[in-house]
N, C-alpha and C. Protein backbone atom coordinates (compact mmCIF):
# COMPACT_ATOMS: atom_id res chain seq x y z
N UNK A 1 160.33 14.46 116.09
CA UNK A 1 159.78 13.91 114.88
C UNK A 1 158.97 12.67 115.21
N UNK A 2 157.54 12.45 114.80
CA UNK A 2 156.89 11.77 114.89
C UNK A 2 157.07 10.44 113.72
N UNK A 3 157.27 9.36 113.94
CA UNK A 3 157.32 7.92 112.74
C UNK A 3 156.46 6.64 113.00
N UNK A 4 156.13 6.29 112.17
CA UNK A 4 155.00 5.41 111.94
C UNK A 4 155.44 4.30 110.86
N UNK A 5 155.30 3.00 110.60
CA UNK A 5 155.61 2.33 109.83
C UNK A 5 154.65 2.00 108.99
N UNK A 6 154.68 1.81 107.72
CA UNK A 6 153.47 1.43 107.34
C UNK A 6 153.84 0.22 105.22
N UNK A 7 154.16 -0.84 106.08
CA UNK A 7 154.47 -2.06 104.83
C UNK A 7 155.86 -1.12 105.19
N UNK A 8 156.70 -0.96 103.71
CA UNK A 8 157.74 -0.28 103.65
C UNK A 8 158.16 0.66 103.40
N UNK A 9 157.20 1.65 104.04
CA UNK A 9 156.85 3.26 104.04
C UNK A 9 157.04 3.44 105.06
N UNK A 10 157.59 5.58 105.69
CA UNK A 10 157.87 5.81 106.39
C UNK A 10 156.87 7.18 106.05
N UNK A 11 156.04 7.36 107.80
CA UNK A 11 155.28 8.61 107.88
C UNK A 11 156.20 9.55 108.86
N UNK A 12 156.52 10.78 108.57
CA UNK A 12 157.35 11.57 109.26
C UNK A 12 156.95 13.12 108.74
N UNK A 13 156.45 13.39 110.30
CA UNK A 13 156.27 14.94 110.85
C UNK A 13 157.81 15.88 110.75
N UNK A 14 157.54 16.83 109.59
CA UNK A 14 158.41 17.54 109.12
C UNK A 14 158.47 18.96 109.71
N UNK A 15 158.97 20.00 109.28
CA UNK A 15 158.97 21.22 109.90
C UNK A 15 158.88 21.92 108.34
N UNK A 16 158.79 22.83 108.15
CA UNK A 16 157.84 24.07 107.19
C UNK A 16 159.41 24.22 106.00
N UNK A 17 160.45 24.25 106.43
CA UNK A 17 161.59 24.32 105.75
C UNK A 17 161.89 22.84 104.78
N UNK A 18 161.91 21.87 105.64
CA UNK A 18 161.50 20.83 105.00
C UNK A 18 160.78 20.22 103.83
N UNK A 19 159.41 21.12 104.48
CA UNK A 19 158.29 20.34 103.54
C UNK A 19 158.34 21.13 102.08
N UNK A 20 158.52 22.53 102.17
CA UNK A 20 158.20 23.32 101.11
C UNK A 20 158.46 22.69 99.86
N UNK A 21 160.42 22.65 99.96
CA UNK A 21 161.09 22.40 98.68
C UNK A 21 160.11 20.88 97.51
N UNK A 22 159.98 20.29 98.75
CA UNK A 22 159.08 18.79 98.52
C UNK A 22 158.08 18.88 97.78
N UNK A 23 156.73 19.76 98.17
CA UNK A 23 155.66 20.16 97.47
C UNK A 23 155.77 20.93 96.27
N UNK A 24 156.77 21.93 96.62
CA UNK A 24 157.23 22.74 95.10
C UNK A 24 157.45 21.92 93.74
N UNK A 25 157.89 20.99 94.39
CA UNK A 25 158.48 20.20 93.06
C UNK A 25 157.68 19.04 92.51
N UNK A 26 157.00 18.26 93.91
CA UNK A 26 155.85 17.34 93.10
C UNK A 26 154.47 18.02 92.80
N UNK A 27 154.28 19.18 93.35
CA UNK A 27 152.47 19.60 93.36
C UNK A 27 152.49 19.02 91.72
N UNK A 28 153.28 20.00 91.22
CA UNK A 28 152.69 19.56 89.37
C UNK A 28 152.85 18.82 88.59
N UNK A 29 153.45 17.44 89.62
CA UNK A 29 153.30 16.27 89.02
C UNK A 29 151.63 15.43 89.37
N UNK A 30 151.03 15.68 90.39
CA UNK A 30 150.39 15.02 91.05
C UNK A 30 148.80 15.98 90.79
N UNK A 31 149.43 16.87 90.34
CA UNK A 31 148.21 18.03 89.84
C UNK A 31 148.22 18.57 88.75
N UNK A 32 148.54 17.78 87.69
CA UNK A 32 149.13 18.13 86.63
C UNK A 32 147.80 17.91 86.09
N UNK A 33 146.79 17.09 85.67
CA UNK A 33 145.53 17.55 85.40
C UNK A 33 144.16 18.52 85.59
N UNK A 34 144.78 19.18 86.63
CA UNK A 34 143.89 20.44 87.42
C UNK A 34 143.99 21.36 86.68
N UNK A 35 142.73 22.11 86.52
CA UNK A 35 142.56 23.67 85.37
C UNK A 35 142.58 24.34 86.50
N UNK A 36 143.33 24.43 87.52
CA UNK A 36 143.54 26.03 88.17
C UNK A 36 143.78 26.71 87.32
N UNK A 37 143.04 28.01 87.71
CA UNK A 37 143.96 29.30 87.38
C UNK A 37 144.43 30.46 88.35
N UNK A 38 145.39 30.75 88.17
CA UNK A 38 146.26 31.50 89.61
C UNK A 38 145.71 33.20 88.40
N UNK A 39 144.63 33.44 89.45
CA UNK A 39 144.14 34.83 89.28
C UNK A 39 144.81 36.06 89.59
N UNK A 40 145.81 35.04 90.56
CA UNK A 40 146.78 36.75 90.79
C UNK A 40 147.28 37.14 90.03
N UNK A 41 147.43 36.50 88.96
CA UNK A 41 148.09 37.23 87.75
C UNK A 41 147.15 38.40 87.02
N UNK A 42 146.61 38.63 87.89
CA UNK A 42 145.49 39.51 86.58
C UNK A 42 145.38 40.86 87.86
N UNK A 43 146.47 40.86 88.70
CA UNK A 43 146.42 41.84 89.74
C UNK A 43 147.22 42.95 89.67
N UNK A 44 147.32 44.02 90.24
CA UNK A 44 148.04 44.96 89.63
C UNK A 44 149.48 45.10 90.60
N UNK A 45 150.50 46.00 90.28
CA UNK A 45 151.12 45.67 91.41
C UNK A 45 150.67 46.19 92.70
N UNK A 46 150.30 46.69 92.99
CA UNK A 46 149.26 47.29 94.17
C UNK A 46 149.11 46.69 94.53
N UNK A 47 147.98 45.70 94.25
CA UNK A 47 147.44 44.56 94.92
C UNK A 47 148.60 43.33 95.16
N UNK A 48 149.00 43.10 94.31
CA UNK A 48 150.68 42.51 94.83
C UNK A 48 151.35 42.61 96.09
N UNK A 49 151.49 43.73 96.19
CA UNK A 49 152.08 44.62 97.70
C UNK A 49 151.59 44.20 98.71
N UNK A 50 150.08 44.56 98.80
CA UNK A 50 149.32 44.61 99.91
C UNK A 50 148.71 43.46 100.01
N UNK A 51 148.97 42.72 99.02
CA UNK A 51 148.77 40.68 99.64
C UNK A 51 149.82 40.19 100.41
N UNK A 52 151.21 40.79 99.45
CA UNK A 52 152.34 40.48 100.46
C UNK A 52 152.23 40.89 102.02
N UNK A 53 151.90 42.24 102.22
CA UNK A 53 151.58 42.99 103.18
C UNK A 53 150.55 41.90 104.28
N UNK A 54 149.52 41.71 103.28
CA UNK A 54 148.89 41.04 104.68
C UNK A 54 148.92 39.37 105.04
N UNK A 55 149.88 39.19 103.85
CA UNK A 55 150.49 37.80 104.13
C UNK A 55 151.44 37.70 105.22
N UNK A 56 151.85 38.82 105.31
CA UNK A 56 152.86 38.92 106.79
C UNK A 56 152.67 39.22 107.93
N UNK A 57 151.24 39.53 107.59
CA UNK A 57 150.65 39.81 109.16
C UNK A 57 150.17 38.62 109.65
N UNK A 58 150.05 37.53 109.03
CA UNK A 58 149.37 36.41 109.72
C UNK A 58 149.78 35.60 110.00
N UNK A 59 149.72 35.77 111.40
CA UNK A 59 150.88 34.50 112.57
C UNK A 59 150.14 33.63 112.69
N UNK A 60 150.06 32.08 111.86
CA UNK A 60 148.99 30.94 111.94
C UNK A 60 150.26 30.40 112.83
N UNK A 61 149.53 30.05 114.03
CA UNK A 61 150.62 29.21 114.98
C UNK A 61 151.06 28.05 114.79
N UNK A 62 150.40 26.89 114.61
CA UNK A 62 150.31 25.77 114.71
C UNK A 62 150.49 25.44 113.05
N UNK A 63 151.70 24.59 112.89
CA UNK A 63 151.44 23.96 111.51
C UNK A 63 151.79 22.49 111.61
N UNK A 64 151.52 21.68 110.49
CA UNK A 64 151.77 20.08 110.10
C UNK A 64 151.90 20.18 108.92
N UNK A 65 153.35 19.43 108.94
CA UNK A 65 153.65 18.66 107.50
C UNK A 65 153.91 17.08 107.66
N UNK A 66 153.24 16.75 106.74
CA UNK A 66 153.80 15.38 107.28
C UNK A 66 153.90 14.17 105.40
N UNK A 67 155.43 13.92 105.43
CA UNK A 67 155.64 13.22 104.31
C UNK A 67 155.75 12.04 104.38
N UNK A 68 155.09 10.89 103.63
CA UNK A 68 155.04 9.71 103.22
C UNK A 68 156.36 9.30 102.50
N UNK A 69 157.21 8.76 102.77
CA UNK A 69 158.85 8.08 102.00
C UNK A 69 158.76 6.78 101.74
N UNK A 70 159.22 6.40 100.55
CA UNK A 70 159.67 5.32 100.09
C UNK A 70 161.15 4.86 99.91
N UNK A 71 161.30 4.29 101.25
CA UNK A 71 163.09 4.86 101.42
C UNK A 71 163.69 6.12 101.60
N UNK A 72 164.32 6.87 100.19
CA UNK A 72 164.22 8.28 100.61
C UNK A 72 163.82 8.96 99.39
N UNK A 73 162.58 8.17 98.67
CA UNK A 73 161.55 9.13 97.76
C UNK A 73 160.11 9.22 98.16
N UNK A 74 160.19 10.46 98.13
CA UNK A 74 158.88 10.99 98.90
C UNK A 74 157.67 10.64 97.88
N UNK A 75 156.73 10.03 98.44
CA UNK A 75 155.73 9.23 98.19
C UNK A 75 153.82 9.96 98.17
N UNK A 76 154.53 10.61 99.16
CA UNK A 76 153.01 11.03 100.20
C UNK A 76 153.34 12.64 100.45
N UNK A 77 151.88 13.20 101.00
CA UNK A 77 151.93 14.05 101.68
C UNK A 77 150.76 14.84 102.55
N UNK A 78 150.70 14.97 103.48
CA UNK A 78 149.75 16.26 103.86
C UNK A 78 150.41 17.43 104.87
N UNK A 79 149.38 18.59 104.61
CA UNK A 79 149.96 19.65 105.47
C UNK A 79 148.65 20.66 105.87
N UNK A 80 148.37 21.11 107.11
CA UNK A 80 147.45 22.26 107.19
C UNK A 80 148.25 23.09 108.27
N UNK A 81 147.22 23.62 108.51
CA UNK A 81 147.45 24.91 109.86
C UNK A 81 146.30 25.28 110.13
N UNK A 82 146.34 25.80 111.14
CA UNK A 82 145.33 26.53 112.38
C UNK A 82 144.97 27.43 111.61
N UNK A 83 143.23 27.79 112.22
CA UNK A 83 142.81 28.54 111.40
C UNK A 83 142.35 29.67 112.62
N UNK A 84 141.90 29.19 113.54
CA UNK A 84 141.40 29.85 114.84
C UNK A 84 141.28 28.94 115.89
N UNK A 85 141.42 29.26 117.48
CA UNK A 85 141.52 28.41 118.45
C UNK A 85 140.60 26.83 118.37
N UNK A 86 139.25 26.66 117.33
CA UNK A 86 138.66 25.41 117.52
C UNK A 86 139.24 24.76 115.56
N UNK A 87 139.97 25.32 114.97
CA UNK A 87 139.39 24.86 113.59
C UNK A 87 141.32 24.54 113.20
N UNK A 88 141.40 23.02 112.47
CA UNK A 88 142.70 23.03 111.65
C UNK A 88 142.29 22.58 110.21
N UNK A 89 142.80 23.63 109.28
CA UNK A 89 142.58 23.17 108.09
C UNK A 89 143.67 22.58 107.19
N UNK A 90 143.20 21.75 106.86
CA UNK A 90 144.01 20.58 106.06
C UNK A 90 143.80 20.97 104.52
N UNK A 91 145.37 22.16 104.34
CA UNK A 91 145.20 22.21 102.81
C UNK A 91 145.37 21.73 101.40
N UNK A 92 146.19 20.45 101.74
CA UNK A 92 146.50 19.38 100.41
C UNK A 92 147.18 18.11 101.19
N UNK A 93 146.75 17.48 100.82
CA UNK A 93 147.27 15.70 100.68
C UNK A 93 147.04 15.35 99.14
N UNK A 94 148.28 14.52 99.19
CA UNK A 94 148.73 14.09 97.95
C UNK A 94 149.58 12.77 97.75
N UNK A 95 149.29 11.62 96.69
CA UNK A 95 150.42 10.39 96.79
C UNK A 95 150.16 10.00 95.30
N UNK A 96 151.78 10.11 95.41
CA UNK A 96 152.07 9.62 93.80
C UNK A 96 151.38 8.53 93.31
N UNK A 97 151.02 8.95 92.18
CA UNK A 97 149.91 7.93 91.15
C UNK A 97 150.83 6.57 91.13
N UNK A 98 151.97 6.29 91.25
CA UNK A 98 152.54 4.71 91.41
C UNK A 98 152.31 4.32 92.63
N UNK A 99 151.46 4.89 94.01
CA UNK A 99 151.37 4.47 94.76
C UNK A 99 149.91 4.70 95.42
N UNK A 100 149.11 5.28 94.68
CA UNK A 100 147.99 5.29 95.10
C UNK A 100 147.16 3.74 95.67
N UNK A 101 145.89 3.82 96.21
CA UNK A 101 145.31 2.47 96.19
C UNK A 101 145.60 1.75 96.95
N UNK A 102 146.51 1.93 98.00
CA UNK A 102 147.41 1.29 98.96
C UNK A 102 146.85 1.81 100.49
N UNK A 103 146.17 2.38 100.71
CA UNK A 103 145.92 2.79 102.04
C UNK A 103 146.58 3.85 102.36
N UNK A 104 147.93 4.38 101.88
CA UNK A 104 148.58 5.43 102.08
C UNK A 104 147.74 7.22 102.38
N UNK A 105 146.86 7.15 101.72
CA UNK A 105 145.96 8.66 101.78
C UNK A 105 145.51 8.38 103.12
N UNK A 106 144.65 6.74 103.28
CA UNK A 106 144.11 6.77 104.54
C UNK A 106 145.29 7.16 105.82
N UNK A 107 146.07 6.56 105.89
CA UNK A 107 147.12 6.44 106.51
C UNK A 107 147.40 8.25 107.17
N UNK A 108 147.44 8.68 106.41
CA UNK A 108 148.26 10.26 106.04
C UNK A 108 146.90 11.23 106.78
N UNK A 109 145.82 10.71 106.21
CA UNK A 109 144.59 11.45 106.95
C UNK A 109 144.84 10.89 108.57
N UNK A 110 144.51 9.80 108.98
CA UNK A 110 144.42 9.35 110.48
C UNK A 110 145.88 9.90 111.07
N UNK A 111 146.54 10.13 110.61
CA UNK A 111 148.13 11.14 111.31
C UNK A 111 147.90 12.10 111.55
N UNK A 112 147.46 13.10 110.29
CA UNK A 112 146.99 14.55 110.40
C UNK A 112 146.37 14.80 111.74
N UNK A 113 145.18 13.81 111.41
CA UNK A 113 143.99 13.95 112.36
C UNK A 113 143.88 13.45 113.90
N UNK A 114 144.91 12.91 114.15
CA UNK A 114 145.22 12.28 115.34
C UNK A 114 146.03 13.40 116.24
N UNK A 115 146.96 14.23 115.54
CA UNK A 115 147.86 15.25 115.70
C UNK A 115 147.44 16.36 115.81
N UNK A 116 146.33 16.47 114.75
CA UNK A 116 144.97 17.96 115.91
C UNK A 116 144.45 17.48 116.91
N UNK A 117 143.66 16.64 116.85
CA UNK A 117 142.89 16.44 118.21
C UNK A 117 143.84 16.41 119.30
N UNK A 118 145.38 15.52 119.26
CA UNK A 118 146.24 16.04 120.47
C UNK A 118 146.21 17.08 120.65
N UNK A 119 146.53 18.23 119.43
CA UNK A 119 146.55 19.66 119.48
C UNK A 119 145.54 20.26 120.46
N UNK A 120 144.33 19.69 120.33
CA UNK A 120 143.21 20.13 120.92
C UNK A 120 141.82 20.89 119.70
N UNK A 121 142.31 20.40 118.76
CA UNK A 121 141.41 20.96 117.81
C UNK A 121 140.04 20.39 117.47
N UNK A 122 139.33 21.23 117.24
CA UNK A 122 137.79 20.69 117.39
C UNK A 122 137.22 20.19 116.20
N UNK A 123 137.41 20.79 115.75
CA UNK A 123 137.72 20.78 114.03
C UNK A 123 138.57 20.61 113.04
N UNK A 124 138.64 19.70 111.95
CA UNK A 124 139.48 19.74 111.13
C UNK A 124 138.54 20.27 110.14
N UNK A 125 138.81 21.08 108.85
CA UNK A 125 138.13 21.31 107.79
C UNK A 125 139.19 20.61 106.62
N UNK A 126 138.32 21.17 105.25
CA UNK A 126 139.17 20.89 104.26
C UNK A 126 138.14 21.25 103.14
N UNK A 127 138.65 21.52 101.85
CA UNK A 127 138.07 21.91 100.65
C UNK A 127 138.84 20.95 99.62
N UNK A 128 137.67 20.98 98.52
CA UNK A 128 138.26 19.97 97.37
C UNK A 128 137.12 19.88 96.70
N UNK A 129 137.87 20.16 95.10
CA UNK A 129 137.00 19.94 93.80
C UNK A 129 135.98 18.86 94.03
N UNK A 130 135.31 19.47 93.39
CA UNK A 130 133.50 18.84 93.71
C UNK A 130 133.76 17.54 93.15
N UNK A 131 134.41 17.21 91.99
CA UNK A 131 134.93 16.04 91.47
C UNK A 131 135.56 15.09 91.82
N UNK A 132 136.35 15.36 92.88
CA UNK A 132 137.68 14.82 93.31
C UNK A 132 137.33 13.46 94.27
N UNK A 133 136.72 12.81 93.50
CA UNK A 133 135.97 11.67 94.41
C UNK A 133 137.23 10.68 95.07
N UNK A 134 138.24 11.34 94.42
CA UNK A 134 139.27 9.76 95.10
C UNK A 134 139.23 10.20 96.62
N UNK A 135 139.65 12.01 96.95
CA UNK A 135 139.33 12.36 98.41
C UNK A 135 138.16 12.39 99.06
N UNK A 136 136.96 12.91 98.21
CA UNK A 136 135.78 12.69 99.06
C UNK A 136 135.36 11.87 99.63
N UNK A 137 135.57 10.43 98.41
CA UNK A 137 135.02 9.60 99.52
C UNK A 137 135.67 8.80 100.67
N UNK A 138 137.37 8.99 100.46
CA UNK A 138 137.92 8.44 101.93
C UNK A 138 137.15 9.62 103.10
N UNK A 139 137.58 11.00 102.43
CA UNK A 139 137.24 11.28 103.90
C UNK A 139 135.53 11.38 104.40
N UNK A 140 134.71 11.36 103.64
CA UNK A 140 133.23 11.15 104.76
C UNK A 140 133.29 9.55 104.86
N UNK A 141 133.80 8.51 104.25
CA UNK A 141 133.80 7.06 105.02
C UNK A 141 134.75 7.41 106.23
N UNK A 142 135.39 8.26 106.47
CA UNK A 142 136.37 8.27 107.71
C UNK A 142 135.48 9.02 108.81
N UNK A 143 134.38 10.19 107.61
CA UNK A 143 133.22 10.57 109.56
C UNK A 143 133.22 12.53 108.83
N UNK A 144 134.16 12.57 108.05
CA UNK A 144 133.67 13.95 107.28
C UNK A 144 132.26 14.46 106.88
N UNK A 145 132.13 15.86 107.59
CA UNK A 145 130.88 16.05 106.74
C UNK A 145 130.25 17.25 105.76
N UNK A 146 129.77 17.19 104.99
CA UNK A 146 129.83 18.38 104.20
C UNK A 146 128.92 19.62 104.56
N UNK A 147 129.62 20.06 104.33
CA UNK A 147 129.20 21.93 104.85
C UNK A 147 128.86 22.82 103.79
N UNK A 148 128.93 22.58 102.78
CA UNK A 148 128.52 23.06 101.72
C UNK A 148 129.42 23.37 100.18
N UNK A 149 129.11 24.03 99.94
CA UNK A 149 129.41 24.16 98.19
C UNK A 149 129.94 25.60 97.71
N UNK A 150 130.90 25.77 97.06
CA UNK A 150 130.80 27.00 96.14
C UNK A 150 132.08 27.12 95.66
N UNK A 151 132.09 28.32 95.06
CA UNK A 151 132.72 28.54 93.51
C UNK A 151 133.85 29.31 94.49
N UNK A 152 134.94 29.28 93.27
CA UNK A 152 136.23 29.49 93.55
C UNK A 152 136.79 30.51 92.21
N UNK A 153 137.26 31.54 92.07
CA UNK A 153 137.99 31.57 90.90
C UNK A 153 138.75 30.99 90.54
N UNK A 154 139.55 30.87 90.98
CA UNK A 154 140.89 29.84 91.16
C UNK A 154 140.77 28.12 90.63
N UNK A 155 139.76 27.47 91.52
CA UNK A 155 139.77 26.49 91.70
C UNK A 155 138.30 25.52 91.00
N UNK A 156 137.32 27.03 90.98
CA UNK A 156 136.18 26.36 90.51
C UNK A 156 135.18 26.11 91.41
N UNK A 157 134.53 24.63 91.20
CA UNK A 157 133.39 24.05 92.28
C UNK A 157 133.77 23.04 93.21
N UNK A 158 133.62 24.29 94.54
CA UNK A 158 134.43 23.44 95.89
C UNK A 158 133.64 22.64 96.56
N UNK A 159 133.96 22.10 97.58
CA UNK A 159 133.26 20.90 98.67
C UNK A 159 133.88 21.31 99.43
N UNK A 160 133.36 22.15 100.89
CA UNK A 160 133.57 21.95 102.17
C UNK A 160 133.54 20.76 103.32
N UNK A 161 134.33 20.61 103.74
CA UNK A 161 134.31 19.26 104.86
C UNK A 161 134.65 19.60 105.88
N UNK A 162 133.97 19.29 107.06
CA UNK A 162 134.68 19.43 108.35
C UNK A 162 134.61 17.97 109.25
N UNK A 163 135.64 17.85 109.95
CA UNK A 163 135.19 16.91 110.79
C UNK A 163 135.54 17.01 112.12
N UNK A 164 134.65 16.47 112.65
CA UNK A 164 134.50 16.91 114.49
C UNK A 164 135.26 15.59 115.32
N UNK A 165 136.10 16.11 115.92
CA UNK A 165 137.17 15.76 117.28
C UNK A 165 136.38 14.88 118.32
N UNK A 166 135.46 16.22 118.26
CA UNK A 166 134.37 15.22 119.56
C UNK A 166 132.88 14.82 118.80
N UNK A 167 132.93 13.35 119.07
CA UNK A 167 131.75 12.45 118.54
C UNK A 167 130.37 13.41 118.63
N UNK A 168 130.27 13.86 119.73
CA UNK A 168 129.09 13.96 119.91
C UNK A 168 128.79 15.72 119.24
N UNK A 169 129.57 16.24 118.92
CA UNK A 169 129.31 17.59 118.33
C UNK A 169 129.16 17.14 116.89
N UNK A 170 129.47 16.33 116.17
CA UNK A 170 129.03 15.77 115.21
C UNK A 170 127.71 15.55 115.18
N UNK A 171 127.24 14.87 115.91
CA UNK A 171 126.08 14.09 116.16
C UNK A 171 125.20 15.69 116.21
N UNK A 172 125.25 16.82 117.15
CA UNK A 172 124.52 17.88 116.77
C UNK A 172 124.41 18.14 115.22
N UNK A 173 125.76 18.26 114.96
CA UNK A 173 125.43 18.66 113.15
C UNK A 173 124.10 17.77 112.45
N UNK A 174 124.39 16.85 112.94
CA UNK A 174 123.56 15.66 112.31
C UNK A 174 122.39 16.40 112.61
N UNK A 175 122.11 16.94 114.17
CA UNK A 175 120.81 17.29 114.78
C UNK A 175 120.16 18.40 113.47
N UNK A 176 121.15 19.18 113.72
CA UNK A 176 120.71 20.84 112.76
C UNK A 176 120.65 20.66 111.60
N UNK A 177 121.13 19.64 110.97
CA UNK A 177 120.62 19.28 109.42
C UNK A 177 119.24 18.76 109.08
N UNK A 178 118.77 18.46 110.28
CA UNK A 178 117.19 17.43 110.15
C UNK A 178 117.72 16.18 109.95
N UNK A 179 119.38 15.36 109.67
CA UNK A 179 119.45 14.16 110.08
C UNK A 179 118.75 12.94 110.65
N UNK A 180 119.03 14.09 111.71
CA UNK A 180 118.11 13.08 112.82
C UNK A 180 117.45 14.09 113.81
N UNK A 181 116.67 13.39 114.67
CA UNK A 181 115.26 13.81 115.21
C UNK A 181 115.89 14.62 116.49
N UNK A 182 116.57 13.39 117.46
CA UNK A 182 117.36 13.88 119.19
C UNK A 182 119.03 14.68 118.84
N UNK A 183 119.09 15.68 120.10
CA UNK A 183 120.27 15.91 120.51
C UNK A 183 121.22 14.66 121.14
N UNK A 184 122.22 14.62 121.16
CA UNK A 184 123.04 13.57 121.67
C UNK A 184 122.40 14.08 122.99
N UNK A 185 123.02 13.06 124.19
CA UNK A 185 123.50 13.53 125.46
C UNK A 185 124.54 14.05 125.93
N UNK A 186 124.31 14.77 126.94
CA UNK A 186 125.94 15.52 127.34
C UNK A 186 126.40 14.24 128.25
């Protein structure tokens, strides 16, 4: 288990048994203003089956949970997994509205992200409501960059982010956008 101090908070790398019960119970406090709609409901059982079905075929190796505590009330959170040998996607971070504003999100991102690149990951990605400016803008002030846009049933109008491990593969993105003019150097 990985720990970090932070004022009188505790950051701690959890395991998948752990984290679940945790998220189950705050997501819909902390997302309690979100118009998702869970489309699977409009599926037949068929399609039921064979989601289950290919939900079980997929051995994502590598996972992170990692919870923010306030003593022993959980405060914080993020969690992703591997998506393919260069890419980890980071599918929710979250901190209770009595504790927002505090550095804690930052905090929770530079863990995540410190813990792929050990991994060896080249990439971190992440998605989030086009709106959701409290995350957008920590993460491109942290070096995120956007990859583009689109619709979700579920979720609506997304924002792609990725961010690059190694400086200088960034710096290409920059290249292929028309950014800027030069390739880095190798």
């Amino acid at each position: 288990m990985n720990k970090s101090s932070f004022d009188n908070l505790t950051f701690t790398f959890v395991t998948r048994d752990e984290f679940t019960p945790v998220f189950r119970e705050l997501r819909p406090t902390v997302f309690s203003e979100n118009n998702d709609v869970d489309y699977s409901t409009y599926w037949s059982d068929e399609e039921h089956a064979k989601f289950k079905d290919l939900q079980a075929m997929c051995k994502t190796e590598v996972r992170s949970y990692l919870l923010c505590k306030d003593g022993e009330k959980i405060v914080g959170w993020s969690f992703g997994f591997q998506k393919d040998a260069e890419e980890f996607y980071m599918v929710n971070s979250a901190v209770l509205p009595d504790y927002r504003n505090r550095g804690i999100y930052k905090h929770l991102l530079e863990l995540i992200i410190e813990k792929a690149r050990k991994e060896g990951f080249q990439i971190i990605s992440s998605t989030h409501h086009a709106s959701n400016n409290a995350i957008l803008i920590p993460k491109l002030k942290f070096g995120f960059k956007i990859m583009g846009m689109r619709l979700h049933p579920r979720f609506g109008t997304l924002i792609d982010l990725h961010y690059y491990t190694n400086e200088k593969v960034g710096q290409v993105l920059d290249y292929r956008t028309g950014y800027t003019k030069d390739l880095p150097e190798k």
